[in-house]
Structure formats: structure tokens, C-alpha cells
N, C-alpha and C. Protein backbone atom coordinates (compact mmCIF):
# COMPACT_ATOMS: atom_id res chain seq x y z
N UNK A 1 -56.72 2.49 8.96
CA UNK A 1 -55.74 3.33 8.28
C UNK A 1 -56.40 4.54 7.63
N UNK A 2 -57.66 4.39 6.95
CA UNK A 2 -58.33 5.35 6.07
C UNK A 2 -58.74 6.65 6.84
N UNK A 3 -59.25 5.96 8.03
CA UNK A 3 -59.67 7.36 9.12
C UNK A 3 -58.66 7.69 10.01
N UNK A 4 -57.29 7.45 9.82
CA UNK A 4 -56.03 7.75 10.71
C UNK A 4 -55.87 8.98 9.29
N UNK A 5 -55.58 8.80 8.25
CA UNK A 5 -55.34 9.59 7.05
C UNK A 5 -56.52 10.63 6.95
N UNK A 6 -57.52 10.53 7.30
CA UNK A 6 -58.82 11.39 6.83
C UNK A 6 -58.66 12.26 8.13
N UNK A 7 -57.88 11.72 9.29
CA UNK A 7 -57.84 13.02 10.72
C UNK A 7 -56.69 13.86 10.33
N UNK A 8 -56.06 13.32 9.40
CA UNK A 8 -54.87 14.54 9.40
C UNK A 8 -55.32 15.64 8.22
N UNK A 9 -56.64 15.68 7.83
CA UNK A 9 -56.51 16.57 7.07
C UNK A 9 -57.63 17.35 7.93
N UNK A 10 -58.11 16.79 9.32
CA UNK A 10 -58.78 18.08 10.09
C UNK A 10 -57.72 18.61 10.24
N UNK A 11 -58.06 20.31 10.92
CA UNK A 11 -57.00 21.28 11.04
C UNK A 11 -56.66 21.16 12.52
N UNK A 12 -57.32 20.34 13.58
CA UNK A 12 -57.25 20.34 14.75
C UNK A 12 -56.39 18.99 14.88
N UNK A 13 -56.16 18.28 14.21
CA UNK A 13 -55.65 16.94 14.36
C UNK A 13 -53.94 17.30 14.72
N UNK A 14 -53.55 16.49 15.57
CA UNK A 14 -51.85 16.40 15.88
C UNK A 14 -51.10 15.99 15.22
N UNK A 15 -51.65 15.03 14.36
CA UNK A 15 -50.71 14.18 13.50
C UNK A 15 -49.08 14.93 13.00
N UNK A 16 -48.17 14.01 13.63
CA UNK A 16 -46.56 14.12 12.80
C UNK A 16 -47.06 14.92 11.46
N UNK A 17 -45.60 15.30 11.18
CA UNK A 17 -45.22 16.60 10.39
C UNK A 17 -45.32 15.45 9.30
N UNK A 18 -44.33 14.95 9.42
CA UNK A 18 -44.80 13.81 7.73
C UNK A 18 -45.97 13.08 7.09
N UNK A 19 -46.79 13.12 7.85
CA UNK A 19 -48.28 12.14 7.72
C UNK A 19 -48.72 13.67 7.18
N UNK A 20 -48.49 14.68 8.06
CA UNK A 20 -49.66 15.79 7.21
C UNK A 20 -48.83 16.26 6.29
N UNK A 21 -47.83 16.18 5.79
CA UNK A 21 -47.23 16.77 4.75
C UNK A 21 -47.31 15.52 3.54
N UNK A 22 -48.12 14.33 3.60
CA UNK A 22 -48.64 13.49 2.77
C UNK A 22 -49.84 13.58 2.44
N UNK A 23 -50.67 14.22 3.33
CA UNK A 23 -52.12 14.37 2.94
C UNK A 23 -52.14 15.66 2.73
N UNK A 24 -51.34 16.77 2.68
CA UNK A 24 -51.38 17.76 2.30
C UNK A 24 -50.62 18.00 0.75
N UNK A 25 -49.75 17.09 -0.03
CA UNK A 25 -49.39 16.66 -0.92
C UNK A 25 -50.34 15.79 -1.59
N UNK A 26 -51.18 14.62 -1.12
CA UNK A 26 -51.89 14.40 -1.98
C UNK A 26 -53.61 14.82 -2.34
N UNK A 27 -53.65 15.99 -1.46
CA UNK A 27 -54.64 16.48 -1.70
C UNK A 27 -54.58 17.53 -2.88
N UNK A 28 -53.03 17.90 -3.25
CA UNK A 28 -52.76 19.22 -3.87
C UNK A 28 -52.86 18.30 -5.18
N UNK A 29 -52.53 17.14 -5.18
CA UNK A 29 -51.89 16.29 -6.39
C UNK A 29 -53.58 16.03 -6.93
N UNK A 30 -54.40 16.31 -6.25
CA UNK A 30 -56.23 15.91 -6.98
C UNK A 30 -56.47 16.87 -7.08
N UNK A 31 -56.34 17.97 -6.68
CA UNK A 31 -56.49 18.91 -6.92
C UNK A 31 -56.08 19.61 -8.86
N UNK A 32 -54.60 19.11 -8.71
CA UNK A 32 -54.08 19.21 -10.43
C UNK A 32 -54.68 18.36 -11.00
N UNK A 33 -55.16 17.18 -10.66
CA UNK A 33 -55.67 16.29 -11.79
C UNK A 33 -57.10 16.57 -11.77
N UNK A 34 -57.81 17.52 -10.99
CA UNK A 34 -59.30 17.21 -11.35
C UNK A 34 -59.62 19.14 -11.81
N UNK A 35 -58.46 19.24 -12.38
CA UNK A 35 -58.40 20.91 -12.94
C UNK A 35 -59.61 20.73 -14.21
N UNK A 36 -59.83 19.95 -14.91
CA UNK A 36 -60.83 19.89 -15.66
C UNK A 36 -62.20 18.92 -15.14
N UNK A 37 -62.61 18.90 -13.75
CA UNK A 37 -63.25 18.53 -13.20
C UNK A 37 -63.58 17.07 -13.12
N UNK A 38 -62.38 15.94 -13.61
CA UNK A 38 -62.43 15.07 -13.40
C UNK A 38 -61.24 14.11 -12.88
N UNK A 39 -60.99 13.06 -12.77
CA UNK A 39 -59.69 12.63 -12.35
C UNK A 39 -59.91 11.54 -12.97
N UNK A 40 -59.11 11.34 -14.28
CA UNK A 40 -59.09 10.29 -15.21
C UNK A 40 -58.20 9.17 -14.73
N UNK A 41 -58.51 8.08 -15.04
CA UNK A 41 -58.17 6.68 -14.69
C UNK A 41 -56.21 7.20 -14.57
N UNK A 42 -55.88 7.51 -15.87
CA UNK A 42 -54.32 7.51 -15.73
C UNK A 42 -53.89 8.60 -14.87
N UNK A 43 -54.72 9.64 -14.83
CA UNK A 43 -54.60 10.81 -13.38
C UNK A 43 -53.87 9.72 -11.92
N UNK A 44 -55.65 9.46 -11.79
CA UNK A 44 -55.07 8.50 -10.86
C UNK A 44 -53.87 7.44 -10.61
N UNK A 45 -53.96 6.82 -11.65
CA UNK A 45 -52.71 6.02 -11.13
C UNK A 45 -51.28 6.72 -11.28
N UNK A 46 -51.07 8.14 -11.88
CA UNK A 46 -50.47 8.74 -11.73
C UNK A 46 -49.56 9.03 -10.40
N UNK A 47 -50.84 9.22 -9.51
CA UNK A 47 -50.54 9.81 -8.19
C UNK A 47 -50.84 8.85 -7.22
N UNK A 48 -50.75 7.63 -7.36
CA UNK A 48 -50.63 6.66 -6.68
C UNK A 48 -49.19 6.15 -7.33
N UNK A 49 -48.89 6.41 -8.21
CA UNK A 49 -47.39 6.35 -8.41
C UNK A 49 -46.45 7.15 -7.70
N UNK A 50 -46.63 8.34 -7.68
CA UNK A 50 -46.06 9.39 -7.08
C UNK A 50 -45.97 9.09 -5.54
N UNK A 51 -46.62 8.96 -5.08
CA UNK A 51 -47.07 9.04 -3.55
C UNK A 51 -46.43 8.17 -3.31
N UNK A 52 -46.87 6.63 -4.03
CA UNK A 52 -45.88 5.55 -3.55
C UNK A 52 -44.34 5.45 -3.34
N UNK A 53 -43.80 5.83 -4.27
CA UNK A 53 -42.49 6.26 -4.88
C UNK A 53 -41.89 7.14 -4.01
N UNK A 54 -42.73 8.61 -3.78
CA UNK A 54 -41.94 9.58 -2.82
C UNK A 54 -42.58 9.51 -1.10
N UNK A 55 -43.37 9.18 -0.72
CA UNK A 55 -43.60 8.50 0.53
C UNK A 55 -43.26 7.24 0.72
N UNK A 56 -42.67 6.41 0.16
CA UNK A 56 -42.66 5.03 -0.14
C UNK A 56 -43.42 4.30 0.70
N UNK A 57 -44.97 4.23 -0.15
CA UNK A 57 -46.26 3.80 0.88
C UNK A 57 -46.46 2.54 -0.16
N UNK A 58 -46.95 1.73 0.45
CA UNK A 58 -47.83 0.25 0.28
C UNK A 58 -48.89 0.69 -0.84
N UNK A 59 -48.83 -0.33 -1.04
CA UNK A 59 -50.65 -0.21 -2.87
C UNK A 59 -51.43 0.46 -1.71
N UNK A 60 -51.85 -0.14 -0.86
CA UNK A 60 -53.32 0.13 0.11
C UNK A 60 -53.18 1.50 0.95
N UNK A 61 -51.55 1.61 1.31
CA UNK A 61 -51.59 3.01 1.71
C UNK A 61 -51.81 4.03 0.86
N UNK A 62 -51.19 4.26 -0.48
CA UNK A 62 -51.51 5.10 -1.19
C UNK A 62 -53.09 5.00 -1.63
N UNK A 63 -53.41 4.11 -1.96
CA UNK A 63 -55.53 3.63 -1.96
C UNK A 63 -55.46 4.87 -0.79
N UNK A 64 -55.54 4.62 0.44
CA UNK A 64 -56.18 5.03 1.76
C UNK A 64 -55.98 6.16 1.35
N UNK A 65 -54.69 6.76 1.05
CA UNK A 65 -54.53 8.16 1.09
C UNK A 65 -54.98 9.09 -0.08
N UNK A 66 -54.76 8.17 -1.38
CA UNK A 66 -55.71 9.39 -2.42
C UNK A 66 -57.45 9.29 -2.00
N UNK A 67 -58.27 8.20 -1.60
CA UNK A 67 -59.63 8.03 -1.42
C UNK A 67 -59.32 9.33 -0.26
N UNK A 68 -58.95 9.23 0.44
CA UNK A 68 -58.93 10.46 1.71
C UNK A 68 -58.64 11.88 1.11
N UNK A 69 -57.81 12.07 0.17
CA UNK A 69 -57.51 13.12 -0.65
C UNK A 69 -58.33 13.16 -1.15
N UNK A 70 -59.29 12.49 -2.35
CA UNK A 70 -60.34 13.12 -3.03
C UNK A 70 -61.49 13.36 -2.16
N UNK A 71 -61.55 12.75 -0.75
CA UNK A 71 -63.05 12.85 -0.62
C UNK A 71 -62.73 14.67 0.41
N UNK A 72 -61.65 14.98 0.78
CA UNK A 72 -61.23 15.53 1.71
C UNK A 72 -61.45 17.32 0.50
N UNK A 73 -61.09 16.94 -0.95
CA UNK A 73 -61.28 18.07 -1.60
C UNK A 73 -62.41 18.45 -2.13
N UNK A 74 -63.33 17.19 -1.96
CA UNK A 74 -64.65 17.43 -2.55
C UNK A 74 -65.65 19.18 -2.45
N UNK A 75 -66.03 19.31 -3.46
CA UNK A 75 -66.64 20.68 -3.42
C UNK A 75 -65.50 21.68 -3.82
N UNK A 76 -65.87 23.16 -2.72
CA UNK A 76 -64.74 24.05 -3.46
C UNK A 76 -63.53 23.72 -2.54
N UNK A 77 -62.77 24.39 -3.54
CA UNK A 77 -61.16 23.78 -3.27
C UNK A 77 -60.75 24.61 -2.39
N UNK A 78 -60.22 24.36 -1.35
CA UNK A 78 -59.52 25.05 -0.57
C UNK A 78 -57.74 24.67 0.00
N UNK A 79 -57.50 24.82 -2.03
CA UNK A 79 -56.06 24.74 -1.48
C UNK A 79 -55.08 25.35 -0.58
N UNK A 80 -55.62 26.30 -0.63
CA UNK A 80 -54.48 27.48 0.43
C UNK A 80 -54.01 26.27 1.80
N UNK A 81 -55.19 25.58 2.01
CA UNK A 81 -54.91 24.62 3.68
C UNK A 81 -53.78 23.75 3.40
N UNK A 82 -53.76 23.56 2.30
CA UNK A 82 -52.86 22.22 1.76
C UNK A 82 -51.31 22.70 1.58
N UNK A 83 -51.63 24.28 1.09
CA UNK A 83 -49.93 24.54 1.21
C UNK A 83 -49.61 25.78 1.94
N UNK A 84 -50.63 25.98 2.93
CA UNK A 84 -50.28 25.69 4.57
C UNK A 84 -49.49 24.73 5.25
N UNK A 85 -49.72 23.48 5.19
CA UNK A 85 -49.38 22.57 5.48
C UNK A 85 -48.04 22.58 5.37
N UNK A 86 -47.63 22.45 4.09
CA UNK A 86 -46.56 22.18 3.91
C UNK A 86 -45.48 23.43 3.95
N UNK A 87 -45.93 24.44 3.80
CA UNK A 87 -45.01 25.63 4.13
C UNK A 87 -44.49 25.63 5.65
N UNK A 88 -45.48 25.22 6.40
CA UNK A 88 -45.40 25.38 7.63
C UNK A 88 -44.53 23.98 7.96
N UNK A 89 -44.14 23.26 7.40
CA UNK A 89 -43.84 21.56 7.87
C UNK A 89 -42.59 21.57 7.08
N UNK A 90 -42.86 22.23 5.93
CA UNK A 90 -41.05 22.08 5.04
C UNK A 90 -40.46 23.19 4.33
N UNK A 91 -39.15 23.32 4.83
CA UNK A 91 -38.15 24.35 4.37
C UNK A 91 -38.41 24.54 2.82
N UNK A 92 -38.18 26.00 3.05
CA UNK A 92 -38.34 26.55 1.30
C UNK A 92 -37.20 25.84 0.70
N UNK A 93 -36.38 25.54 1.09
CA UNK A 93 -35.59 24.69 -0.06
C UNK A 93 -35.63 22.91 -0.56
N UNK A 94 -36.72 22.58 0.58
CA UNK A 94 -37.08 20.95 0.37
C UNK A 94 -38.43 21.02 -0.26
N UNK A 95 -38.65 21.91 -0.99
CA UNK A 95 -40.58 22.07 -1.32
C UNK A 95 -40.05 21.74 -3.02
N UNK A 96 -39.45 21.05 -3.71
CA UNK A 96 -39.28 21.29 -4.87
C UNK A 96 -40.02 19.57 -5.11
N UNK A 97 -39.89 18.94 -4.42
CA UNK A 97 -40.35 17.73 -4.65
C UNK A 97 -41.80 17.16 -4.87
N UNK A 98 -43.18 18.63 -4.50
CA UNK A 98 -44.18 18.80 -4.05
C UNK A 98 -44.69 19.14 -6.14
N UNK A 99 -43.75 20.32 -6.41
CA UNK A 99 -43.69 20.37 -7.82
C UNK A 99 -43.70 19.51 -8.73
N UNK A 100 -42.86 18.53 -8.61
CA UNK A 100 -42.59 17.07 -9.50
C UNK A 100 -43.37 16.57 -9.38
N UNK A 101 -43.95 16.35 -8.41
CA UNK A 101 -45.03 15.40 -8.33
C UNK A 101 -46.48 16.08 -8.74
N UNK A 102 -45.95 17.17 -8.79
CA UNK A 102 -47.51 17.74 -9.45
C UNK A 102 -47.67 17.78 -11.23
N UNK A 103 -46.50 18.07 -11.58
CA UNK A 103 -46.23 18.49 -13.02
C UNK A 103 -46.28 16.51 -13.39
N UNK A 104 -45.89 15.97 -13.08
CA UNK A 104 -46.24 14.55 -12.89
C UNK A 104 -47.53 14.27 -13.17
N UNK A 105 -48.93 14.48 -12.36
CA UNK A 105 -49.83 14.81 -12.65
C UNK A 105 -50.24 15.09 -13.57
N UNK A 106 -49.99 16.52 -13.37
CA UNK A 106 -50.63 17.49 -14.59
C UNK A 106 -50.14 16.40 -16.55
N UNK A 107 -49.22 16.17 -16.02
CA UNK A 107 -48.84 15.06 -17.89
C UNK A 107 -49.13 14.44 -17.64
N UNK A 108 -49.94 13.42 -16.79
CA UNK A 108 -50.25 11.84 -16.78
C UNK A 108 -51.29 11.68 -18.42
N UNK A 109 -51.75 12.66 -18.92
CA UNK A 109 -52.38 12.01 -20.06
C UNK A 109 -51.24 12.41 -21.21
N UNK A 110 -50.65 13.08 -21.11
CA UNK A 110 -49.29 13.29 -21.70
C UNK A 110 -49.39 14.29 -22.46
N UNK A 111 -49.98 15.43 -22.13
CA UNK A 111 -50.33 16.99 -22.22
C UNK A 111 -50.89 17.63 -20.88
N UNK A 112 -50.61 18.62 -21.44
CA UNK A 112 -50.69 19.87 -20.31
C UNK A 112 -51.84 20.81 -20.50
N UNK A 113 -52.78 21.13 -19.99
CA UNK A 113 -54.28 22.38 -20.25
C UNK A 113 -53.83 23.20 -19.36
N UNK A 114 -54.39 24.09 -20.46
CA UNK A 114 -54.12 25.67 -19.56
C UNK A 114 -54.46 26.08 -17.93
N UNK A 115 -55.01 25.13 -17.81
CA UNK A 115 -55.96 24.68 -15.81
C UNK A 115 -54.48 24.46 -15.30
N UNK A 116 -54.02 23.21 -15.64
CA UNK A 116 -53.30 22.88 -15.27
C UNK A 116 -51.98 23.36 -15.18
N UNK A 117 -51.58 24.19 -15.76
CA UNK A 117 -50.56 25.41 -16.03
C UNK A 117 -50.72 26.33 -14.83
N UNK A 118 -51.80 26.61 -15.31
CA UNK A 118 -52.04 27.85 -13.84
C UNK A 118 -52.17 27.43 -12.21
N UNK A 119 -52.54 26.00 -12.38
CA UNK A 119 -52.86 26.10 -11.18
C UNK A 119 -51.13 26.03 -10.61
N UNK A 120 -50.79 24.79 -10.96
CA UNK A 120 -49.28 24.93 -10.88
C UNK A 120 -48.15 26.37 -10.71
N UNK A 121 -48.51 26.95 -11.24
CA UNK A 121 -48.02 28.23 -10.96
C UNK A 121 -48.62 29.05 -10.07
N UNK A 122 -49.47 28.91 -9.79
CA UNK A 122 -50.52 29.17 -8.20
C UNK A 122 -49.62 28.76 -7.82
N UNK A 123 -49.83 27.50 -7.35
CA UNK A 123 -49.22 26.94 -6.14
C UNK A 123 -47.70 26.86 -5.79
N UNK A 124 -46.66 26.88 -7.09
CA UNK A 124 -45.48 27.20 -7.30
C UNK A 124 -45.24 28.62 -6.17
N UNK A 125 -46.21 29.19 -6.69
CA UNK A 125 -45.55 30.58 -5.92
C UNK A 125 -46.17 30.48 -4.51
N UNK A 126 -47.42 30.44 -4.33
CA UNK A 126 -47.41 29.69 -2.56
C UNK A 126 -46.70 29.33 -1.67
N UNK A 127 -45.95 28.16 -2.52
CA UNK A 127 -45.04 27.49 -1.95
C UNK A 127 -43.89 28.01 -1.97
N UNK A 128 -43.58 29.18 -3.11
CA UNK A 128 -42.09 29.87 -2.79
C UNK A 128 -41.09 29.34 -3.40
N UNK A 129 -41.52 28.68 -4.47
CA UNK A 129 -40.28 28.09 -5.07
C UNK A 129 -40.15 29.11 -6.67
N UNK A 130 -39.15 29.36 -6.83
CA UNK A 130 -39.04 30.34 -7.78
C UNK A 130 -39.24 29.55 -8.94
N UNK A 131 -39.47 30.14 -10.11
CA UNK A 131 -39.73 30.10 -12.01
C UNK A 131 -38.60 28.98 -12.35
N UNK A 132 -37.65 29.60 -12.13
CA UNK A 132 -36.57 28.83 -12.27
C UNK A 132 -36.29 27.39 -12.56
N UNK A 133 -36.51 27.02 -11.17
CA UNK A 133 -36.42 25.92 -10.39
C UNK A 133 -37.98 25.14 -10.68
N UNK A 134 -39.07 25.75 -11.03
CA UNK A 134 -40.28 24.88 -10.90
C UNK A 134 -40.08 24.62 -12.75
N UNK A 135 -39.50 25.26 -13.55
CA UNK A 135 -39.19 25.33 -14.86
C UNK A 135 -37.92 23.70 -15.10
N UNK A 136 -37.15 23.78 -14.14
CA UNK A 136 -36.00 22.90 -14.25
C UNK A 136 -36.66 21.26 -13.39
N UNK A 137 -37.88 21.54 -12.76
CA UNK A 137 -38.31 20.46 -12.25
C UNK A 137 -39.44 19.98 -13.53
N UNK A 138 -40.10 20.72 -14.23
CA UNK A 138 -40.98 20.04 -15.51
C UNK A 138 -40.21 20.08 -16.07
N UNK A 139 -39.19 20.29 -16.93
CA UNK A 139 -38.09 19.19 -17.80
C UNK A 139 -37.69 18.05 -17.26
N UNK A 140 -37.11 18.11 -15.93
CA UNK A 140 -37.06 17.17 -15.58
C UNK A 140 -38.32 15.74 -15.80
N UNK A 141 -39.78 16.00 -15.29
CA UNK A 141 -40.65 14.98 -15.80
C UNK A 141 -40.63 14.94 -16.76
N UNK A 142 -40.97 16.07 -17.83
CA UNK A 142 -41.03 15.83 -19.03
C UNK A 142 -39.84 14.58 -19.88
N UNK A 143 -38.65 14.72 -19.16
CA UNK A 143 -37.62 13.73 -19.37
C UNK A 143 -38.00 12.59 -19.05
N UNK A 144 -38.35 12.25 -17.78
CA UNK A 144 -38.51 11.19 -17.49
C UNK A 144 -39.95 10.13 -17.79
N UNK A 145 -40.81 11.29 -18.26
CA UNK A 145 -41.88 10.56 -18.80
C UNK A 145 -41.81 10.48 -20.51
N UNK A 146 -40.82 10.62 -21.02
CA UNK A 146 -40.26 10.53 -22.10
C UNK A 146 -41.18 11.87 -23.50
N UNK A 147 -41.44 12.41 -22.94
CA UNK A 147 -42.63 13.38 -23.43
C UNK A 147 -41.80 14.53 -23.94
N UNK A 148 -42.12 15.20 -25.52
CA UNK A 148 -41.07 16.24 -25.71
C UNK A 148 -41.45 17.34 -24.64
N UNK A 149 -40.69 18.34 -24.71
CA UNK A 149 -40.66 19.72 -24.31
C UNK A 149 -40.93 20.90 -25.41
N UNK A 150 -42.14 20.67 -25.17
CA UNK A 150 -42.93 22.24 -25.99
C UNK A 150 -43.29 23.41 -25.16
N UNK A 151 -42.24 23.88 -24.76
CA UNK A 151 -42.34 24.72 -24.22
C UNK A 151 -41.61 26.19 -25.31
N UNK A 152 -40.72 25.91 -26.28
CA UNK A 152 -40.10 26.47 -26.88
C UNK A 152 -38.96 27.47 -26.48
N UNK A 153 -38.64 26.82 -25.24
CA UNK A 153 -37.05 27.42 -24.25
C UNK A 153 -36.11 26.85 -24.19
């Protein structure tokens, strides 16, 4: 399973539109959590929450797929490939789900760093999803991870 997941993040690999739009999601999702150069225990299980939940993958699939995600980002980051991926695989109006799960992330310790702000808004606009809408998707976590909203809007 681990090296079926680790070929879809070559750029030559065939793999279905949904397998690479999972490893191209959870590569983006280590990417937010290791914005301060590490990926803390609750990072992680963060995004083995996420993944599970919105891929609805097995304990061991999501294992396979973040170990493949972190080892796949190791060094410098080359997110642009990752939302390649998914620009190219999903309609600008189904990319809002890629957000949640990042801002997800980004609060798993239950604050937000300025890394993590920006990168998110990097990639927000990459992906083409307007202020708006990436604004109405972190209230949304922020709701659901029961966390106030200091944002002062």
C-alpha cells in the first residue's frame, strides 16, 4: 500500500484522479503543520483525522499516506506540485474542502502562527478559492473545534 501511495506523488505516475488528489492533499496538510519546522504529535493526529474522515481511509491507510506525505515533502517544499494536482483534478468550486482541512491543521494546537496564516493564504489563492469563502471555511473549524474566533470580524 505504502509504495502504491509514494507512486502517486511521482509526476509520471497514472494513478486515478482521487488517489492523487489524496496525496496531493496530504502532502499540502504537512506542509501547514511543519510551517514551524516540525509536525507535533497533535499536528499529526490532526491530519490523520482529516484524511480519514474526508477520504474515508482505514487507521493504516491514512499511516501509509501521511508517512508518504512527509517523506515525499522532505527538504524544500515544493508545493506548487501539490496544488497542481488538485487544480488540475478538481473544479474551482469543489476545492473548498482542501481549505478545512488545512485550517484544521493549522489549529490542531489550538492557535494559529503567522507561518501558518500565510501559508494558507498562499495556497488559498493557488487554489482559487476566494477570501470570502476560505474566511467562512475557518469559522467554520474554528466552530467545530470549539476554539473562539479572534479574528475580530
Amino acid at each position: 500500500m505504502l509504495n502504491r501511495i509514494r507512486a502517486l506523488f511521482q509526476e509520471n505516475d497514472p494513478g486515478d484522479d482521487r488517489h492523487r488528489l489524496e496525496a496531493a492533499a496530504a502532502a499540502l496538510l504537512v506542509e501547514a503543520a511543519r510551517t514551524d519546522n516540525t509536525i507535533s504529535p497533535a499536528e499529526r493526529e490532526r491530519i490523520l483525522d482529516v484524511t480519514r474522515r474526508h477520504f474515508h481511509l482505514s487507521e493504516e491507510e491514512a499511516q501509509d499516506l501521511l508517512s508518504a506525505a512527509v517523506f515525499d515533502t522532505e527538504g524544500a517544499s515544493p508545493y506548487y506540485r501539490y496544488v497542481t494536482v488538485i487544480n488540475d483534478h478538481c473544479p474551482p468550486d469543489k476545492r473548498l474542502w482542501i481549505i478545512e482541512m488545512l485550517w484544521e491543521v493549522a489549529y490542531a494546537d489550538g492557535e494559529l502562527n503567522d507561518l501558518e496564516s500565510n501559508l494558507l493564504r498562499r495556497i488559498g489563492g493557488l487554489l482559487h478559492v476566494p477570501d470570502v469563502d476560505r474566511g467562512l471555511a475557518r469559522k467554520r473549524v474554528l466552530e467545530r473545534l470549539g476554539l473562539p474566533d479572534d479574528s475580530g470580524l
